[in-house]
Protein backbone atom coordinates (compact mmCIF):
# COMPACT_ATOMS: atom_id res chain seq x y z
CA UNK A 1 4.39 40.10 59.22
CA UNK A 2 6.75 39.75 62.06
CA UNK A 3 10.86 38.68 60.76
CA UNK A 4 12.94 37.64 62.79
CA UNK A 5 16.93 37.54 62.12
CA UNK A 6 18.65 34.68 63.23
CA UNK A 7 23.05 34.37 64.49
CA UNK A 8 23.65 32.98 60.94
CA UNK A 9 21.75 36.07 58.96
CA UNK A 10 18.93 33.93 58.02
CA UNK A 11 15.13 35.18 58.41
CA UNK A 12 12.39 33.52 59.35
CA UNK A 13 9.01 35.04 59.30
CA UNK A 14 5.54 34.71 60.95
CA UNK A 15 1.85 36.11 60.20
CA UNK A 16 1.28 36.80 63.89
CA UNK A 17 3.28 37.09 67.49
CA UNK A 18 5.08 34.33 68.41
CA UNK A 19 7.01 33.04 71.34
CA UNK A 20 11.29 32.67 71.74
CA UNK A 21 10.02 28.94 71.92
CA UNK A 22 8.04 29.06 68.70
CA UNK A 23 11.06 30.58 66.66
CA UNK A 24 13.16 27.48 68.09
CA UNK A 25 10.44 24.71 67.41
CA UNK A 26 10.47 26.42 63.86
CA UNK A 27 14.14 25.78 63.40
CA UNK A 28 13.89 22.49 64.23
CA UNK A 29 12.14 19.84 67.09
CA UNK A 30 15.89 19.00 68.64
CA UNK A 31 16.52 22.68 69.11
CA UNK A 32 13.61 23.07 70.89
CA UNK A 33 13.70 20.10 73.34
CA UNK A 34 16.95 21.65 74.14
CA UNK A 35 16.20 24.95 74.65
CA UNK A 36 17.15 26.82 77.82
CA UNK A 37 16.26 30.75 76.67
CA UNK A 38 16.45 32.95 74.31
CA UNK A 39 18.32 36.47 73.80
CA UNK A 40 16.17 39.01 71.55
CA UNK A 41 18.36 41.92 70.57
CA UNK A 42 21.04 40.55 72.82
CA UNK A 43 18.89 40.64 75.95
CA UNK A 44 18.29 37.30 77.70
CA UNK A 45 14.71 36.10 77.98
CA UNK A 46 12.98 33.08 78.54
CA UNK A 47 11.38 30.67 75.98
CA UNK A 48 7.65 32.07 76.43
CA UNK A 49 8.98 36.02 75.71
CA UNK A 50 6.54 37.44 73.14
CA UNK A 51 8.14 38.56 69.68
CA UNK A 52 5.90 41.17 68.46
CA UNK A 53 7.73 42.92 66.37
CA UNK A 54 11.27 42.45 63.70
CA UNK A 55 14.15 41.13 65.99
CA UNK A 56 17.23 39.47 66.31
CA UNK A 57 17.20 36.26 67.94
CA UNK A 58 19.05 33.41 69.01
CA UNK A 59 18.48 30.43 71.03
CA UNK A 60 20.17 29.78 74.27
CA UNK A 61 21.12 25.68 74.93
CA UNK A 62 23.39 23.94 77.64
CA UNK A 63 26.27 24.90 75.60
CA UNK A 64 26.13 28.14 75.61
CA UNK A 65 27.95 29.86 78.73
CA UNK A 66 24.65 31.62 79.57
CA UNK A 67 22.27 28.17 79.24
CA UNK A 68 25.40 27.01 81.85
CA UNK A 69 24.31 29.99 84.33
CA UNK A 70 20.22 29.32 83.64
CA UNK A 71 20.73 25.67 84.89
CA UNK A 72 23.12 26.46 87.59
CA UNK A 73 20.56 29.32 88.98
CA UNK A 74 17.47 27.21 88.86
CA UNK A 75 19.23 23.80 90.35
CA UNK A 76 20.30 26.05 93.19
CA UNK A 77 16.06 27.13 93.63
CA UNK A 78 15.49 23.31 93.16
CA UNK A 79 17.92 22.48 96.21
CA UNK A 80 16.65 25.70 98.41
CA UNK A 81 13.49 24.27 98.12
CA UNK A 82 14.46 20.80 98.97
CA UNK A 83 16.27 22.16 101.82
């Protein structure tokens, strides 16, 4: 059994290894369309990162500062490759 803490101090927990995306579809279907990333243990990961084991995590959006930085960094990919 695999728990993982949420921001708020709620748990949620899962029979097998699940993705940062899972946990947020889990929460709810509007957190996960908006969805950027995800920190585990306050590291910043993206939404397929495996959780294998008890962490903390919380879900990164567009109004978070980081989710701000994510879409800034991969419009400026999206515009080097257009250039």
């Amino acid at each position: 059994m695999i728990e993982v803490t949420l921001p708020d101090g709620s748990k949620r927990e899962f029979n097998s290894p699940v993705t940062v995306g899972d946990v947020a579809a889990s929460i709810g279907a509007g957190l996960a369309r908006a969805a950027l990333a995800g920190k585990v243990n306050g590291k910043l990961v993206d939404l397929s990162h495996p959780i294998t084991e008890n962490n903390t995590v919380s879900i990164v959006t567009d109004k978070d500062p980081e989710g701000l930085e994510i879409i800034r960094h991969s419009t400026s990919h999206l515009m080097a490759q257009a250039v």
